[in-house]
Protein backbone atom coordinates (compact mmCIF):
# COMPACT_ATOMS: atom_id res chain seq x y z
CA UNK A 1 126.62 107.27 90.62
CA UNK A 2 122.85 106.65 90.06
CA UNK A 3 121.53 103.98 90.04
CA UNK A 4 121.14 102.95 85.97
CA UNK A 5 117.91 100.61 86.59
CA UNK A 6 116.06 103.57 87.34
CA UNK A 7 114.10 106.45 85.46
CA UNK A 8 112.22 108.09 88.23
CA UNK A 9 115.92 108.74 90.10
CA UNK A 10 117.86 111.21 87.63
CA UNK A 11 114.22 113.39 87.46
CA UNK A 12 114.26 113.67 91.39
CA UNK A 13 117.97 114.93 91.16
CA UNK A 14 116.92 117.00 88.36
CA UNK A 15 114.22 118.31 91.06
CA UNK A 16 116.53 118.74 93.77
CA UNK A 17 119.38 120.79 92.09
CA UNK A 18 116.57 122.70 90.76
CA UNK A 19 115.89 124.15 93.80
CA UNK A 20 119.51 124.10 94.88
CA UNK A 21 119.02 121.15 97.10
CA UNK A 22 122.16 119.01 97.34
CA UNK A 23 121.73 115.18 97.77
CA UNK A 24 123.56 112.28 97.49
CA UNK A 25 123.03 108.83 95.79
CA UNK A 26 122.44 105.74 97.88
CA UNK A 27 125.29 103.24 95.83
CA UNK A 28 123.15 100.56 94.46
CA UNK A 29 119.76 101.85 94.86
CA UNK A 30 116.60 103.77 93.76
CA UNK A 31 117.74 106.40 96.75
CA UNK A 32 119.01 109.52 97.46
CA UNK A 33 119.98 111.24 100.52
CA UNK A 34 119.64 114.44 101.42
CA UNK A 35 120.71 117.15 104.81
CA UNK A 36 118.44 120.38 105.27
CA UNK A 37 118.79 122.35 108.29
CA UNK A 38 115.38 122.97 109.51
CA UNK A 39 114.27 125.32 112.71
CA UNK A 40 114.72 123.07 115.35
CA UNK A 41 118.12 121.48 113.58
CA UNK A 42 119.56 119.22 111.18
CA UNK A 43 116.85 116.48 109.22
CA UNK A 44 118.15 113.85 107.46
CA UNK A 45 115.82 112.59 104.76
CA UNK A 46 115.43 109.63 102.00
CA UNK A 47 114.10 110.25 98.76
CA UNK A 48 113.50 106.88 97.41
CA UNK A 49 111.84 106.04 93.48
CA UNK A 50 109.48 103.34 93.43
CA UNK A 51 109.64 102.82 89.20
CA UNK A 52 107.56 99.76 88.80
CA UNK A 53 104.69 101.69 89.92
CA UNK A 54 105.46 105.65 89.36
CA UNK A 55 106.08 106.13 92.84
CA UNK A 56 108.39 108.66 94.99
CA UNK A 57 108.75 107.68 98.74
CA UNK A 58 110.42 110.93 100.91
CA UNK A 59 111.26 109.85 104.80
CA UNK A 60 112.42 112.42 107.11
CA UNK A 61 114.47 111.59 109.87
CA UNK A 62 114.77 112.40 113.71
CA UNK A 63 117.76 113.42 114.70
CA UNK A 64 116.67 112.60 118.40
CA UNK A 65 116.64 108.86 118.99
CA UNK A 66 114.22 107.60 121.69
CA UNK A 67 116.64 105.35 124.19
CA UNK A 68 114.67 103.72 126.71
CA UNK A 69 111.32 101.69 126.47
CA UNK A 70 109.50 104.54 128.58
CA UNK A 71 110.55 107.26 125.88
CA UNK A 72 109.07 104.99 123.13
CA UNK A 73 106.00 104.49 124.47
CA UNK A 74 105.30 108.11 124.74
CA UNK A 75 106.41 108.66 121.93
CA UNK A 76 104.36 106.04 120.48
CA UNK A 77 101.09 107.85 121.66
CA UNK A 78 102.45 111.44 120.77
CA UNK A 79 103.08 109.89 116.93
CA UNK A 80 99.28 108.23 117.10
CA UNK A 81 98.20 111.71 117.91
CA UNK A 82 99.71 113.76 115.50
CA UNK A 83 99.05 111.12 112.78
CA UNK A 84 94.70 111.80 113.59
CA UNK A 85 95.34 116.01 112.95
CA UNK A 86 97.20 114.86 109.42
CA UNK A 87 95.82 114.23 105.67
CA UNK A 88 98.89 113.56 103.96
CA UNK A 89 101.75 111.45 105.45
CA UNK A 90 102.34 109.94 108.68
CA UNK A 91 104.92 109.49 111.57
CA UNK A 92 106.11 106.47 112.46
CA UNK A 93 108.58 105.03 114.65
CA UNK A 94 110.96 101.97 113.99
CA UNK A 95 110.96 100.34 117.82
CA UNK A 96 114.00 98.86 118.11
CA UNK A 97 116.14 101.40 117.23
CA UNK A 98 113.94 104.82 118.43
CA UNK A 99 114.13 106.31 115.29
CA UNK A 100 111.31 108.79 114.39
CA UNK A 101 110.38 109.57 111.15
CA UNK A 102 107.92 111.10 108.84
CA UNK A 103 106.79 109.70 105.42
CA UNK A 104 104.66 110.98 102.56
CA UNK A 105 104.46 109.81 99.07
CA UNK A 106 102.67 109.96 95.82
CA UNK A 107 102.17 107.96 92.34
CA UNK A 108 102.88 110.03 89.56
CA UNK A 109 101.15 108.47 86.42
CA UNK A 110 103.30 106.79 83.35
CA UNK A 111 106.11 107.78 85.94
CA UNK A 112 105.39 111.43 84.73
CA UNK A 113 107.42 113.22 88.03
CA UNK A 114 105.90 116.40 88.89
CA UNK A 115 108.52 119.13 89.92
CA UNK A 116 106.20 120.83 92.00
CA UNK A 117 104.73 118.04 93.69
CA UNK A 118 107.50 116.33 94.53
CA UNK A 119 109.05 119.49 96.03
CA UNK A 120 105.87 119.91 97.89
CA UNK A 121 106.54 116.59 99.24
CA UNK A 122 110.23 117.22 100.59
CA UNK A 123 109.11 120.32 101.89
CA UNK A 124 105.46 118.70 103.96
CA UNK A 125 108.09 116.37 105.10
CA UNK A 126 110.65 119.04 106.81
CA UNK A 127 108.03 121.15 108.10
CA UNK A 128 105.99 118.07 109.86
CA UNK A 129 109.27 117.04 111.07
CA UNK A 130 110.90 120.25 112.47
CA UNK A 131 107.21 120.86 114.02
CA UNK A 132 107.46 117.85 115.81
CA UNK A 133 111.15 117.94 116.95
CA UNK A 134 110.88 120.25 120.53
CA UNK A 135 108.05 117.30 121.79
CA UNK A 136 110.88 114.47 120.31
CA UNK A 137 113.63 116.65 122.34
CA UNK A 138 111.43 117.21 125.66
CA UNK A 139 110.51 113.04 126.00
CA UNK A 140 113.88 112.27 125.34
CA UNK A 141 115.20 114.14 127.84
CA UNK A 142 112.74 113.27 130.28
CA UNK A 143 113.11 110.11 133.04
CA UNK A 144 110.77 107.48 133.01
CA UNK A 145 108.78 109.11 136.18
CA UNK A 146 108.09 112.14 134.39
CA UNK A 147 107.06 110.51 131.50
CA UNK A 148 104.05 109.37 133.13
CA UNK A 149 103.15 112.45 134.12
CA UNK A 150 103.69 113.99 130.17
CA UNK A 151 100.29 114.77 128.38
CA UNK A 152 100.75 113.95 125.19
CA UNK A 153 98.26 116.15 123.42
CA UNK A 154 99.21 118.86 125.51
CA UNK A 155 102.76 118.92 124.33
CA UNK A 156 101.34 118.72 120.73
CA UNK A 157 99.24 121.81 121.48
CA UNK A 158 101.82 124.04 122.44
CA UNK A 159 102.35 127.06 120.57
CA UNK A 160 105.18 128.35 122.32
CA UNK A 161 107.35 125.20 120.91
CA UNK A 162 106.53 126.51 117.20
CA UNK A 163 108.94 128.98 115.72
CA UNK A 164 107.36 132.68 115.63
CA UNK A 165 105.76 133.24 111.85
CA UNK A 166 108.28 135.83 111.29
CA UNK A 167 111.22 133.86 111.94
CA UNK A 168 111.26 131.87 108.87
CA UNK A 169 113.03 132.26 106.10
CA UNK A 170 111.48 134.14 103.03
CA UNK A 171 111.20 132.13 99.95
């Protein structure tokens, strides 16, 4: 059930079966919840409607949690990278429990919800995810001495973690 407080929420479901997206309400909030399998694997994200100001919030989520203090510091700087290449959205990591995520947002005027933009929005926050998930994979797997030795920017310039153009799916 939807949450009945909120107008922006049944126009982002409206958006999501639209493109044949399922998703899930959060019970008791302005959320939903939705699973898209992605290159690298399985994102979770949070669609979340922010109606006293217009706004739509849409959080990806690792699926690779960073365990040990050593894998969260790296990851730290390899999030702080990738956030100076970006214009729209932003990484970010909650500490204490590792979790990586992206988010990107946007105020839509008189809480006038664009289709387009907001599917723009879920699918900036897949792609910036998925792109990201082979570095998430590679630092968690690696032990604390080798993660002193892991460049950072080099593991964000490497092409040869990127799926191959042709690969991905037609739309």
């Amino acid at each position: 059930m939807l949450n009945p407080d909120s107008k922006l929420l049944p126009k982002i479901v409206e958006v999501f079966e639209g493109n044949g997206w399922e998703c899930e309400p959060v019970p008791g909030a302005p959320v939903i919840e939705a699973g898209f399998e992605a290159h690298h694997g399985r994102l979770i994200m949070h669609v979340q409607a922010y109606d006293a100001i217009g706004a739509v919030s849409v959080v990806a989520l690792s699926p690779t949690l960073m365990s040990t203090a050593a894998a969260r510091s790296k990851t730290s700087e390899l999030l702080m990278r990738a956030n100076e290449r970006m214009n729209l959205g932003g990484f970010e990591m909650r500490w204490d429990e590792g979790e990586v995520l992206f988010r990107i947002g946007n105020v839509f005027p008189n809480g006038t919800l664009d289709p387009e933009v907001l599917s723009l929005l879920v699918e900036i926050a897949i792609v910036e995810m998925d792109r990201l998930a082979p570095c998430l994979a590679i630092i968690a797997k690696s032990r604390s001495a080798e993660l002193l030795l892991l460049d950072a920017a080099e593991l964000l310039s490497r092409d040869d973690l990127l799926p191959e153009v042709g690969s991905l799916p037609a739309e």
